[in-house]
C-alpha atoms as a PDB file:
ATOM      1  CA  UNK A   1      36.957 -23.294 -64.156  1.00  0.00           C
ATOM      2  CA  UNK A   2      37.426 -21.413 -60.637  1.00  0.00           C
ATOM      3  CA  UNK A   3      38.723 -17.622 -60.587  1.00  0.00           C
ATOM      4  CA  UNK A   4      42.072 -18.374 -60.422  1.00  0.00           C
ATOM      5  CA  UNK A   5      42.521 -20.168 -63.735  1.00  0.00           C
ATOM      6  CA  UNK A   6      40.176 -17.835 -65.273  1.00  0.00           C
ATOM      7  CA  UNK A   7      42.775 -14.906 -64.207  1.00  0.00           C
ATOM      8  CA  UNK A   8      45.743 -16.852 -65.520  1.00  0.00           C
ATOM      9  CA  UNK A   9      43.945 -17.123 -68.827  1.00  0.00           C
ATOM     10  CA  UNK A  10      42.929 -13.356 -69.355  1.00  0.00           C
ATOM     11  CA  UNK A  11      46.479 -12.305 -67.912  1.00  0.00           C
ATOM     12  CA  UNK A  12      48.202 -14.769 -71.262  1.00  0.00           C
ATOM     13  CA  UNK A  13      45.649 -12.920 -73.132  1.00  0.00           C
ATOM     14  CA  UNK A  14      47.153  -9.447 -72.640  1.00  0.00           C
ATOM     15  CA  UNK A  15      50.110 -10.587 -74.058  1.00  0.00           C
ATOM     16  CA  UNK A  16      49.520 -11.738 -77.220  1.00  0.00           C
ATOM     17  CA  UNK A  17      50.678  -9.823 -80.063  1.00  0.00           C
ATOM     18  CA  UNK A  18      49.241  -6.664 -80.617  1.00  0.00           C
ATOM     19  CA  UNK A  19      46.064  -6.743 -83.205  1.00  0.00           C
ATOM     20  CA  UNK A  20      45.566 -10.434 -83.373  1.00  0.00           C
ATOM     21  CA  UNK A  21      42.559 -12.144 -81.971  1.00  0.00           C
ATOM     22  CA  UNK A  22      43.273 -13.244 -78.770  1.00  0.00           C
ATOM     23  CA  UNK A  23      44.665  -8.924 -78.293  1.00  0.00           C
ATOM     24  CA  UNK A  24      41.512  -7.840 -79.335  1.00  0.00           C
ATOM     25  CA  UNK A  25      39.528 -10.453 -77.140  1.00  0.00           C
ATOM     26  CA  UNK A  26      41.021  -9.075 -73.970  1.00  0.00           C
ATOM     27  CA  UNK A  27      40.692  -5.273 -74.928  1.00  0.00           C
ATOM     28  CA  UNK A  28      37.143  -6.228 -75.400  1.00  0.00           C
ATOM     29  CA  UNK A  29      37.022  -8.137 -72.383  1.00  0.00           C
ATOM     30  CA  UNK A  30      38.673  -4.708 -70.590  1.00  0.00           C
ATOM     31  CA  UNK A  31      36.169  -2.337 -72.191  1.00  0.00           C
ATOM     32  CA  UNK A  32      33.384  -4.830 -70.455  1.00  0.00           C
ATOM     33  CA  UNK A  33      34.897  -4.602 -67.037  1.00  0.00           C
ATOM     34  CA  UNK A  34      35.636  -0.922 -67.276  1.00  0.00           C
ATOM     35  CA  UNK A  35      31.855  -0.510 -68.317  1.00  0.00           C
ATOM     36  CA  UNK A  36      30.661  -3.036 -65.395  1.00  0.00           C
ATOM     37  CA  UNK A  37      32.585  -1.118 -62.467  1.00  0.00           C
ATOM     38  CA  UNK A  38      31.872   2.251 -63.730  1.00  0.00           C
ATOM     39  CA  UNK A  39      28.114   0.908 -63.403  1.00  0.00           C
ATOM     40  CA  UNK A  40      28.901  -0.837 -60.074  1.00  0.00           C
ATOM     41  CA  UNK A  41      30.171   2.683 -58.317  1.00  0.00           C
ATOM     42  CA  UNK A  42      27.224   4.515 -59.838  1.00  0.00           C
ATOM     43  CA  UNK A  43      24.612   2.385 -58.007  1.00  0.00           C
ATOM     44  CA  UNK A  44      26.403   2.620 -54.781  1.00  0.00           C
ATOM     45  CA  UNK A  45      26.653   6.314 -54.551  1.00  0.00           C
ATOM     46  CA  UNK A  46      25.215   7.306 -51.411  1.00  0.00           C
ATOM     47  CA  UNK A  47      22.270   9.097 -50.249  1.00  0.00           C
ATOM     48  CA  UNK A  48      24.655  11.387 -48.458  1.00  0.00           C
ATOM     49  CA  UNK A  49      26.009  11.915 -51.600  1.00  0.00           C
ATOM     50  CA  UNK A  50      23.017  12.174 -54.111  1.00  0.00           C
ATOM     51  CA  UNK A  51      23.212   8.964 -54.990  1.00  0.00           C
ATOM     52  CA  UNK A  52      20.060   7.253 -57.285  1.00  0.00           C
ATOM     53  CA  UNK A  53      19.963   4.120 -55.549  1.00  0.00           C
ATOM     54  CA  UNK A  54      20.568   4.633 -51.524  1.00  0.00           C
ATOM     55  CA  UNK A  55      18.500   1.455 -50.668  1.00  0.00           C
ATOM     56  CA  UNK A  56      18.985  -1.394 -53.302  1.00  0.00           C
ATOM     57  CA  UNK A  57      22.911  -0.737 -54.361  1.00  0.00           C
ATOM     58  CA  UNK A  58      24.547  -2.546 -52.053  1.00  0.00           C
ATOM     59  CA  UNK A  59      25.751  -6.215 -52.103  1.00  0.00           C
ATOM     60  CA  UNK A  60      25.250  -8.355 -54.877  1.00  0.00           C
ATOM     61  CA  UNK A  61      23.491  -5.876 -56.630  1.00  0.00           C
ATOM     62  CA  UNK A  62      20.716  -7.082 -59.130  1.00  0.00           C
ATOM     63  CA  UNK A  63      19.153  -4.632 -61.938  1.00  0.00           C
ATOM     64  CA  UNK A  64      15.504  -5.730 -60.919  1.00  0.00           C
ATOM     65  CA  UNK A  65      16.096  -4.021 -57.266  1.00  0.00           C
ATOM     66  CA  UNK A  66      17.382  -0.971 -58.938  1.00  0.00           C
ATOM     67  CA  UNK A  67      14.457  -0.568 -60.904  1.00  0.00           C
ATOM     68  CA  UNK A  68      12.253  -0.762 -58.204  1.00  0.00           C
ATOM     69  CA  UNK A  69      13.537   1.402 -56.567  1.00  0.00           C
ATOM     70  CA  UNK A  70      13.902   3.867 -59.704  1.00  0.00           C
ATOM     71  CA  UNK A  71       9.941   3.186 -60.197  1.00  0.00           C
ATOM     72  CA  UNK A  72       9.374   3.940 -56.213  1.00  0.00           C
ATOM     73  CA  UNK A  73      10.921   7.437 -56.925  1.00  0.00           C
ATOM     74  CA  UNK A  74       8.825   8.401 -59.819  1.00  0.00           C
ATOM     75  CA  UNK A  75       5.517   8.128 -58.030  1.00  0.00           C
ATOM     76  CA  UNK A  76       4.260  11.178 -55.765  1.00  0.00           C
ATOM     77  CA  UNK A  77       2.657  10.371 -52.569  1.00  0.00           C
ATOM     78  CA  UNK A  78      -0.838   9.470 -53.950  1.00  0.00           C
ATOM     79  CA  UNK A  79       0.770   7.474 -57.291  1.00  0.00           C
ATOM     80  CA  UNK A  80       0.352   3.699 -57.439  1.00  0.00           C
ATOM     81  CA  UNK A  81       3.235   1.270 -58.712  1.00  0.00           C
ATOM     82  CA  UNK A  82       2.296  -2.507 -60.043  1.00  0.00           C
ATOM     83  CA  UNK A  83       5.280  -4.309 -61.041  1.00  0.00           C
ATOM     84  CA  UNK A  84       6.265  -7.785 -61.193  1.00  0.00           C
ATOM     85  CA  UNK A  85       9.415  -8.587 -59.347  1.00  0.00           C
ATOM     86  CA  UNK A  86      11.242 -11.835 -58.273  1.00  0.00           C
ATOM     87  CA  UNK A  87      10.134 -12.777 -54.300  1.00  0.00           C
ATOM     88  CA  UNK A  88      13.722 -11.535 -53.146  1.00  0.00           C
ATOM     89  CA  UNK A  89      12.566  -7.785 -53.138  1.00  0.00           C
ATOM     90  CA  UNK A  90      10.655  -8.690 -50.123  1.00  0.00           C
ATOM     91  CA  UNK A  91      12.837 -11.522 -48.620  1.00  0.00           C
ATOM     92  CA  UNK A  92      16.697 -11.199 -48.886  1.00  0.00           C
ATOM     93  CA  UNK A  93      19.194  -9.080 -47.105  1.00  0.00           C
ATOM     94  CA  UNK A  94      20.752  -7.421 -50.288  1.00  0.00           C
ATOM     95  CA  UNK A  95      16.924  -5.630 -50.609  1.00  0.00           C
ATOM     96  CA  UNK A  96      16.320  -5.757 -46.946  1.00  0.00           C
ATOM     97  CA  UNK A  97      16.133  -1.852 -46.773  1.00  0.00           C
ATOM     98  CA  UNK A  98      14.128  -1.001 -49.961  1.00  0.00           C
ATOM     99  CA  UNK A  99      11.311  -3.310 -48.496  1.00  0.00           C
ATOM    100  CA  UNK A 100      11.263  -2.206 -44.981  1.00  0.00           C
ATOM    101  CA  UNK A 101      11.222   1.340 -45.727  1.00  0.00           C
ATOM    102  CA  UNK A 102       8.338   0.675 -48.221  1.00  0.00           C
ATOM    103  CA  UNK A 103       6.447  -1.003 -45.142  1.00  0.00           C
ATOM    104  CA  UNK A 104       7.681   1.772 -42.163  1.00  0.00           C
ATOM    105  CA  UNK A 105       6.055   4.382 -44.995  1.00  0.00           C
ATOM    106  CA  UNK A 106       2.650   2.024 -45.046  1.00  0.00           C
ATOM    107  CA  UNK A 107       3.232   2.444 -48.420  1.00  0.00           C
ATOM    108  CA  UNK A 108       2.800  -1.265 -49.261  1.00  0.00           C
ATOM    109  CA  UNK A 109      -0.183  -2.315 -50.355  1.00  0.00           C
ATOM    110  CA  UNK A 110       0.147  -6.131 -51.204  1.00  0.00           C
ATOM    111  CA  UNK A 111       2.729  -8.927 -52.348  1.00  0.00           C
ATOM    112  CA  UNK A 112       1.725 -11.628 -53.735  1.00  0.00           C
ATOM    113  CA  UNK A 113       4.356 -14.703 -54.402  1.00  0.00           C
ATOM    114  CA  UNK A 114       4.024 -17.077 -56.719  1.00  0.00           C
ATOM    115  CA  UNK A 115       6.092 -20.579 -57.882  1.00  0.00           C
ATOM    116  CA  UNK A 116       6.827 -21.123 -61.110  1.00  0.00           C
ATOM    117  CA  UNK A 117       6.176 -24.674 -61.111  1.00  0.00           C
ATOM    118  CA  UNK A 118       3.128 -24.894 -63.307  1.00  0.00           C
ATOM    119  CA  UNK A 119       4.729 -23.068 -65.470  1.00  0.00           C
ATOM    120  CA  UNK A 120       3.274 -19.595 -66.056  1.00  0.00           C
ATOM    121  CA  UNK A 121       6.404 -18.589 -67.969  1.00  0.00           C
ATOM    122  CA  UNK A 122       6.986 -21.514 -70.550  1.00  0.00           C
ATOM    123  CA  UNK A 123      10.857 -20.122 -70.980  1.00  0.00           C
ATOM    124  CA  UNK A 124      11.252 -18.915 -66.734  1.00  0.00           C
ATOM    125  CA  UNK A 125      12.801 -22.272 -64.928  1.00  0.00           C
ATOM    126  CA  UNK A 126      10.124 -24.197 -62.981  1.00  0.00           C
ATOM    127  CA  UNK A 127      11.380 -23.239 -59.373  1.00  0.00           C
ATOM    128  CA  UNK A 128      11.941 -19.472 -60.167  1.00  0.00           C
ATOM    129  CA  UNK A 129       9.684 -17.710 -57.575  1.00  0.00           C
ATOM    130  CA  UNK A 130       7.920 -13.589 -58.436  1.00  0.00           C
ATOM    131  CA  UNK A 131       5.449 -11.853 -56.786  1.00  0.00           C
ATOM    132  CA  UNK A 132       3.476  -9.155 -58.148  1.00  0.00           C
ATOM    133  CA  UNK A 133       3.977  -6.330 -55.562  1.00  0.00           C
ATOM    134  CA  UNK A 134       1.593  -2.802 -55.586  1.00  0.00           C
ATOM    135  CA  UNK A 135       2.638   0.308 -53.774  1.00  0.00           C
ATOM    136  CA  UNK A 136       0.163   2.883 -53.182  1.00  0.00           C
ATOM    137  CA  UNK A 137      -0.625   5.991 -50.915  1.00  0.00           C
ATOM    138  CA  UNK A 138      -0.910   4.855 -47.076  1.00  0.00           C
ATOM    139  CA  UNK A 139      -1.997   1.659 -46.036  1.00  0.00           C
ATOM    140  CA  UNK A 140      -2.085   0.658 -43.092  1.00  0.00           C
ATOM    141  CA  UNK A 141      -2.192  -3.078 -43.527  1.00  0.00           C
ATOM    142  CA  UNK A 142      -0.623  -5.113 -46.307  1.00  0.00           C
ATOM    143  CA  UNK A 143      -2.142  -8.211 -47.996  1.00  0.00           C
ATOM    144  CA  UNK A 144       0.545 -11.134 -48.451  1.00  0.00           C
ATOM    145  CA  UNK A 145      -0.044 -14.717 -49.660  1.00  0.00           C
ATOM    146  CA  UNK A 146       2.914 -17.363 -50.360  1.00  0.00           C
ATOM    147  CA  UNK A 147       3.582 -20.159 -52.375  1.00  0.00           C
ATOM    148  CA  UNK A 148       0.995 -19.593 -55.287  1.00  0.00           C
ATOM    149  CA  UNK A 149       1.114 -21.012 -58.183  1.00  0.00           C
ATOM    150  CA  UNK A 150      -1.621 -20.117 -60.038  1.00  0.00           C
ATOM    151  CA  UNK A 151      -3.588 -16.566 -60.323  1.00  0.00           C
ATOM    152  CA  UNK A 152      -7.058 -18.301 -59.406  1.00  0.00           C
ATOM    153  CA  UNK A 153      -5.709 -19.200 -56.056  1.00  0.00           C
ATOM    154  CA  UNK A 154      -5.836 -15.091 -54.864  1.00  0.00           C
ATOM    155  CA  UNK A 155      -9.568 -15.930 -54.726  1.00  0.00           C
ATOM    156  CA  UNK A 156      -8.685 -18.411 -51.747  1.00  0.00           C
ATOM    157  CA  UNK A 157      -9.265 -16.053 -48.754  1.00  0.00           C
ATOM    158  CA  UNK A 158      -7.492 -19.036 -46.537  1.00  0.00           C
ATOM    159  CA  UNK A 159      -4.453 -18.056 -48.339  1.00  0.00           C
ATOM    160  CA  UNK A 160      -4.726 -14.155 -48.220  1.00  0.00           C
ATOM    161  CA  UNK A 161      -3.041 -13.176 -44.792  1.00  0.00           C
ATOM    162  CA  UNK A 162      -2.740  -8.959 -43.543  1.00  0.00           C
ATOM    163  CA  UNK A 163      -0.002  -7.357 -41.293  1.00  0.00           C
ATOM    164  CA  UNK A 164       0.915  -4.038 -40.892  1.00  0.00           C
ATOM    165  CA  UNK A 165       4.065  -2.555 -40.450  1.00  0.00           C
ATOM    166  CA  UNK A 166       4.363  -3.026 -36.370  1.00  0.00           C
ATOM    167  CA  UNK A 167       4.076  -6.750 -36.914  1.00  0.00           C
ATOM    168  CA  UNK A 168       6.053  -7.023 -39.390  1.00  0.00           C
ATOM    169  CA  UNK A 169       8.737  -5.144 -37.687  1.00  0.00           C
ATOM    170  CA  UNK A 170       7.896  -7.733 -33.899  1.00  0.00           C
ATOM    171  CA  UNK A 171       8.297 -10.909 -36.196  1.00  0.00           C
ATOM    172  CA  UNK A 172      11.384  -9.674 -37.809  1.00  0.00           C
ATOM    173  CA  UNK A 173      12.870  -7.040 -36.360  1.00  0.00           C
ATOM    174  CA  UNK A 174      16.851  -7.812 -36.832  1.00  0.00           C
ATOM    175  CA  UNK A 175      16.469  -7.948 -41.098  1.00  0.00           C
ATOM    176  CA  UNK A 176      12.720  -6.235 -41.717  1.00  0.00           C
ATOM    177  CA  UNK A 177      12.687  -9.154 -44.313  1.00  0.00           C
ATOM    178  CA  UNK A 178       8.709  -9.825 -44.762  1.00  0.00           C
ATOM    179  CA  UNK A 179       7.291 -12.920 -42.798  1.00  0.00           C
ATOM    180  CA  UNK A 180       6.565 -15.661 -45.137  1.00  0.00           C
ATOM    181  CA  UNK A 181       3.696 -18.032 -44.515  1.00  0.00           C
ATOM    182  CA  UNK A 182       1.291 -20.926 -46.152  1.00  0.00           C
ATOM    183  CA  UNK A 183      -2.012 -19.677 -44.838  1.00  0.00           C
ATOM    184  CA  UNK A 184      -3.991 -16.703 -42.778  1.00  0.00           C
ATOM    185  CA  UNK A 185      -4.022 -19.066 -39.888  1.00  0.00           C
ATOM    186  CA  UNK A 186      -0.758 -19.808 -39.757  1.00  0.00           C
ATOM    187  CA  UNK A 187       0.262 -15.745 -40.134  1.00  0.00           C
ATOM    188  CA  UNK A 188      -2.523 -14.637 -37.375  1.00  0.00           C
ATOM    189  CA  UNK A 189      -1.302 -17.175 -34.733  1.00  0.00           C
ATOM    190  CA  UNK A 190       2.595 -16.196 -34.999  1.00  0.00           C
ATOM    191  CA  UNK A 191       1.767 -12.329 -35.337  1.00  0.00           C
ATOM    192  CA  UNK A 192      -0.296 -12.620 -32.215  1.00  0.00           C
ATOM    193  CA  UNK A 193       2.750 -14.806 -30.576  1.00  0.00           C
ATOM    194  CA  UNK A 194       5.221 -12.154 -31.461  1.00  0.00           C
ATOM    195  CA  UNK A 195       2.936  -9.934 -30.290  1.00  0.00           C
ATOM    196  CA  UNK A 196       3.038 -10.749 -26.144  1.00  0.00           C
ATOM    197  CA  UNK A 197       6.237 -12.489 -26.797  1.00  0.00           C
ATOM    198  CA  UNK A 198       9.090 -10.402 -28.480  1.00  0.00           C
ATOM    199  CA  UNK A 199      12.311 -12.309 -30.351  1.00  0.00           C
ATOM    200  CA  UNK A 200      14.572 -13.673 -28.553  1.00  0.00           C
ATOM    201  CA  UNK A 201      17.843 -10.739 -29.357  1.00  0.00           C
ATOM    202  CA  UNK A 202      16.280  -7.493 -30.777  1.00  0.00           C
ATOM    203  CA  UNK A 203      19.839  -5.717 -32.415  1.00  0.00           C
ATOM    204  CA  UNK A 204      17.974  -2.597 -32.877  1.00  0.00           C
ATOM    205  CA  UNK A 205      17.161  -2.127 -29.159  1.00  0.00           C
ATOM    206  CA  UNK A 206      20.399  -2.751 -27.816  1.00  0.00           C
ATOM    207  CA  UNK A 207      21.067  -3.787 -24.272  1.00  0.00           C
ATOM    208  CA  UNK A 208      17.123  -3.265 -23.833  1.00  0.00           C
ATOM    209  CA  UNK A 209      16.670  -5.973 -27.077  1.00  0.00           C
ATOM    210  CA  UNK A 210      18.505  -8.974 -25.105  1.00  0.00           C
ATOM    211  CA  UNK A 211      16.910  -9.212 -21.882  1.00  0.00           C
ATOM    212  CA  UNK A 212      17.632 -12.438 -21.137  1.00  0.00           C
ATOM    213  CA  UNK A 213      21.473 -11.797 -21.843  1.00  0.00           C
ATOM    214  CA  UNK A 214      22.053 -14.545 -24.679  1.00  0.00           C
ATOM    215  CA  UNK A 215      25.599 -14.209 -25.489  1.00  0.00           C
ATOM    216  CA  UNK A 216      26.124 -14.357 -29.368  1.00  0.00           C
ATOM    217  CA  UNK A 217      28.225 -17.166 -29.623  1.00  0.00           C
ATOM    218  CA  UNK A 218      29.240 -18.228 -33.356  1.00  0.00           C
ATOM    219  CA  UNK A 219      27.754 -22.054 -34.396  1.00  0.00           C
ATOM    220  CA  UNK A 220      30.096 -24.475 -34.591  1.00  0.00           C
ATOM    221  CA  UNK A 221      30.015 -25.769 -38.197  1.00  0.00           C
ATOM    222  CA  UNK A 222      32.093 -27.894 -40.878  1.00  0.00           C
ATOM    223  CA  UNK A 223      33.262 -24.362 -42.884  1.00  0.00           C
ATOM    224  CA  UNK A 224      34.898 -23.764 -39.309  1.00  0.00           C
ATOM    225  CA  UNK A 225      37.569 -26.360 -39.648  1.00  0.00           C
ATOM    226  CA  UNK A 226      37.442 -26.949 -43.091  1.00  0.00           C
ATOM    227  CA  UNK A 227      41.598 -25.859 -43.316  1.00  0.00           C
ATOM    228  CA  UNK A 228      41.735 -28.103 -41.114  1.00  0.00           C
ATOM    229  CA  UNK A 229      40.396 -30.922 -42.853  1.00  0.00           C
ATOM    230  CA  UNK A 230      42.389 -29.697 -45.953  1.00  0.00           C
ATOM    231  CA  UNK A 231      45.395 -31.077 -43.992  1.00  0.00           C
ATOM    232  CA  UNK A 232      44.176 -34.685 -44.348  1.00  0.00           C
ATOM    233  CA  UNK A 233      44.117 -35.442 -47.967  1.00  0.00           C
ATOM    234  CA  UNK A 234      43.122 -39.183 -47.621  1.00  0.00           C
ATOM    235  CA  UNK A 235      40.047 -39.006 -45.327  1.00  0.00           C
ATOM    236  CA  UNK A 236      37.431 -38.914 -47.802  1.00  0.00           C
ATOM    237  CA  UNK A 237      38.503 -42.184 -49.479  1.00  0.00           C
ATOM    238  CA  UNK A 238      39.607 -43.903 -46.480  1.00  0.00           C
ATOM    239  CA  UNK A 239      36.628 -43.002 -43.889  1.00  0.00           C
ATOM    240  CA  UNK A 240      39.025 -43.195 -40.912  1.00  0.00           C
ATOM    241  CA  UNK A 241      39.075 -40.886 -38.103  1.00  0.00           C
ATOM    242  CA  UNK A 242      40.429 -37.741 -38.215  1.00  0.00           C
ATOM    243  CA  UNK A 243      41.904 -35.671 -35.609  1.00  0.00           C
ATOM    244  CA  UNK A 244      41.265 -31.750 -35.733  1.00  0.00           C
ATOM    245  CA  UNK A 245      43.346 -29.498 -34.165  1.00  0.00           C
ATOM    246  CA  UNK A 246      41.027 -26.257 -32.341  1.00  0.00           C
ATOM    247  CA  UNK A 247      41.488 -23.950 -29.974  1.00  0.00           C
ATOM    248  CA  UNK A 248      40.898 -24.578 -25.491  1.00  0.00           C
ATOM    249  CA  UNK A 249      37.734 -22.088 -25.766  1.00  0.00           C
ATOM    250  CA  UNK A 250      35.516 -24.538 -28.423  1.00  0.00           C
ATOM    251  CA  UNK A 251      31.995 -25.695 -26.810  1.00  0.00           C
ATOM    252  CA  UNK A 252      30.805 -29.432 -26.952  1.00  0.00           C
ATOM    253  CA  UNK A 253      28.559 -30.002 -29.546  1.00  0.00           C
ATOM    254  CA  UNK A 254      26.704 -32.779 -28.555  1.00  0.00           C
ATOM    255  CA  UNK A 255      26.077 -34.169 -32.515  1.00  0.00           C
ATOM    256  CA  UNK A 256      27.370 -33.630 -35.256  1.00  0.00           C
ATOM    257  CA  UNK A 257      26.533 -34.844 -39.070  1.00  0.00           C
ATOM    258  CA  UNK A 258      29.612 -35.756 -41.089  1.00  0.00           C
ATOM    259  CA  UNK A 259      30.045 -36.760 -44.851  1.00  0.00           C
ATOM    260  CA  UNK A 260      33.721 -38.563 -45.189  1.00  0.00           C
ATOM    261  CA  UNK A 261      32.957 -40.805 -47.960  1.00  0.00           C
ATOM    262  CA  UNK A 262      33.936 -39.687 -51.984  1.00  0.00           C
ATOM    263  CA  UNK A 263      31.223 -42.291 -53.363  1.00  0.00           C
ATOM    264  CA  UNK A 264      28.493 -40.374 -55.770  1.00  0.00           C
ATOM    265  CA  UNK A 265      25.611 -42.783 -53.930  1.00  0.00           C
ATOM    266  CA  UNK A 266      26.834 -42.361 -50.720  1.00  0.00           C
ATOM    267  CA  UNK A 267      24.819 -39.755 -48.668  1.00  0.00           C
ATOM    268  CA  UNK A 268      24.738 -38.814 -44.898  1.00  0.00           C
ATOM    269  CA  UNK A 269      27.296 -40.396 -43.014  1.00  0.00           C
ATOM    270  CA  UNK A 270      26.350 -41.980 -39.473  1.00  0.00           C
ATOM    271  CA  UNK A 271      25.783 -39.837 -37.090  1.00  0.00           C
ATOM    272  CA  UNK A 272      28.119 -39.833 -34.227  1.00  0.00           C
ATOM    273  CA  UNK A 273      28.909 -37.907 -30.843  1.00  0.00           C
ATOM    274  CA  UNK A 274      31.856 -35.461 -30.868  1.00  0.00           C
ATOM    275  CA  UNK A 275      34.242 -36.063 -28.071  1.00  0.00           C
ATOM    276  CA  UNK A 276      36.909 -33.035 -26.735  1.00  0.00           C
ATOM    277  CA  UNK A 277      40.080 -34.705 -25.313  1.00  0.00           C
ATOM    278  CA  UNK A 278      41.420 -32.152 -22.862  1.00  0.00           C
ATOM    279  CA  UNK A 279      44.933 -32.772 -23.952  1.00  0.00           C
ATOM    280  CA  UNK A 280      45.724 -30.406 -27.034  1.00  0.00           C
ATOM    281  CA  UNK A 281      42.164 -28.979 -27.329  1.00  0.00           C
ATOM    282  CA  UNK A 282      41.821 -31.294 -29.686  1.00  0.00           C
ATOM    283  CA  UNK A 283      38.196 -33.098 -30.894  1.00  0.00           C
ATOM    284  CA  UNK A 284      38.475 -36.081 -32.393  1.00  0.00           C
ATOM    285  CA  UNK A 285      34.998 -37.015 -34.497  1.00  0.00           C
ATOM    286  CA  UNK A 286      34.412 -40.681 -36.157  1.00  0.00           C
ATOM    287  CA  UNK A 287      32.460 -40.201 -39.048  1.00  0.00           C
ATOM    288  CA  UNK A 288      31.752 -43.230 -41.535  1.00  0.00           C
ATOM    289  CA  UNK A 289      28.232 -44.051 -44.417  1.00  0.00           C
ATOM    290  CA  UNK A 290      26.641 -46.823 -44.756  1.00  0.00           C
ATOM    291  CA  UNK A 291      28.441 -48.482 -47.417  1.00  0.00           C
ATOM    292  CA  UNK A 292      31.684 -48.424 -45.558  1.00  0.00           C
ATOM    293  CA  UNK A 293      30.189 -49.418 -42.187  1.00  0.00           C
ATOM    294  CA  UNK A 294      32.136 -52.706 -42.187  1.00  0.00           C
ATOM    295  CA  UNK A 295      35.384 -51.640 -42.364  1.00  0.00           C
ATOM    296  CA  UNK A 296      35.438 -48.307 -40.725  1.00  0.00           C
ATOM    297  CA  UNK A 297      34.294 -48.003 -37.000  1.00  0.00           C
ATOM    298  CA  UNK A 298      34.788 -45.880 -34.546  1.00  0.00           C
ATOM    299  CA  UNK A 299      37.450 -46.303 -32.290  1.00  0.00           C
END
């Protein structure tokens, strides 16, 4: 059920007849919403104005963000924190700015991620990944290691990788997300890479970050044209060409990969080129599987 038809349902629930179930189902269902937005614009008070949680409430917010960041405020400068946290705190963009002012403090001491696929947690889904992070007084290096997936494996020094905070920041300086790799060796040789060779567009250097003056075009992708795909409501059971309609400005892609069949087995459709007709701006892409090879080809 998609949002719209779960709206249409809650809006024939508010008028039912007052004190019968389906009334008191959506009052409930109200006093839950009010309750989850009055949470929502508590966590997103900003610093500017006292807020609790200037780093992790933004975005999707999740409660294990907010708690670090509640346990990161309780400790003084010389307190140490041990919690257990899913790998996200260190990797996505929500939590970006919790983790990288952790590191720019040297405050982190190590992060340690680890796959549930043995399982460790009998009731946690096999693919969930955690890490067991530490924050302590100044440190000026921080141990990582990646893709554990058992605690005997920190004893595996091959695995057990360091990088301070100026690394960190030269490997990924655009989100300050933390660098994630399968080995020391594999860490040491891209840390001293990023070291005499910087990233290719550094956004927090401006002009200075893009010397080589890369323009920031926008990848062409299916989600691009996707309205207008919509337009053709037969051309995922027929497999026939379809003409899309873009603007004069649209580079060449030189391949594309193209799924135009509706069968359940079928996967990856052929691979073709894309070809731009200068008349209309139009691009015309042939895209057919493997099953209907025979009686679809391009034209």
């Amino acid at each position: 059920m998609n949002a719209a038809a779960r709206g249409r349902l809650i809006a024939s629930l508010a008028e039912a007849r007052p004190g019968g179930r389906e009334r008191t189902l959506y009052e409930s269902f109200e006093r839950a919403k009010h309750t989850s937005e009055a949470a929502s614009a508590y966590v997103r008070v900003s610093r500017e104005e006292a807020g609790r949680f200037p780093l992790t409430g933004r975005g999707d917010v999740n409660t294990y963000a907010l708690f670090a960041e509640l346990f990161l405020s309780l400790i003084n400068a010389r307190g140490r924190l041990g919690i257990l946290l899913p790998t996200g705190i260190a990797t996505d963009a929500t939590t970006a700015p919790f983790f990288t002012s952790v590191t720019k403090a040297r405050r982190l001491v190590s992060l340690f991620d680890f796959e549930n696929s043995a399982p460790l947690f009998q009731a946690v889904h096999r693919s969930f990944k955690f890490s067991l992070m530490t924050i302590g007084e100044c440190s000026p290096r921080a141990a990582f290691a990646f893709f554990l997936t058992a605690p005997n494996q920190l004893s595996e020094q091959e695995r057990i990788f360091t990088l301070d905070y100026s690394e960190i920041a030269a490997i990924n300086p655009n989100t300050g997300t933390a660098p994630v790799f399968r080995s020391k060796a594999d860490a040491h040789l891209v840390a001293k890479v990023y070291g005499q060779v910087p990233v290719l567009v550094n956004d927090e250097t401006g002009l200075s970050g893009n010397p080589w003056g890369y323009p920031s075009w926008p990848c062409f992708t299916w989600q691009m044209i996707v309205n207008s795909f919509a337009q053709h409501q037969t051309y995922a059971r027929s497999a026939r060409s379809v003409t899309v309609s873009l603007g004069s400005g649209v580079r060449r892609p030189r391949r594309t990969v193209g799924y135009l069949c509706s069968k359940r087995k079928c996967w990856i459709s052929i691979i073709t080129d894309m070809r731009i007709t200068r008349r209309g701006g139009s691009i015309e892409d042939i895209g057919f599987c493997q099953s209907c090879r025979k009686r679809s080809s391009p034209t």
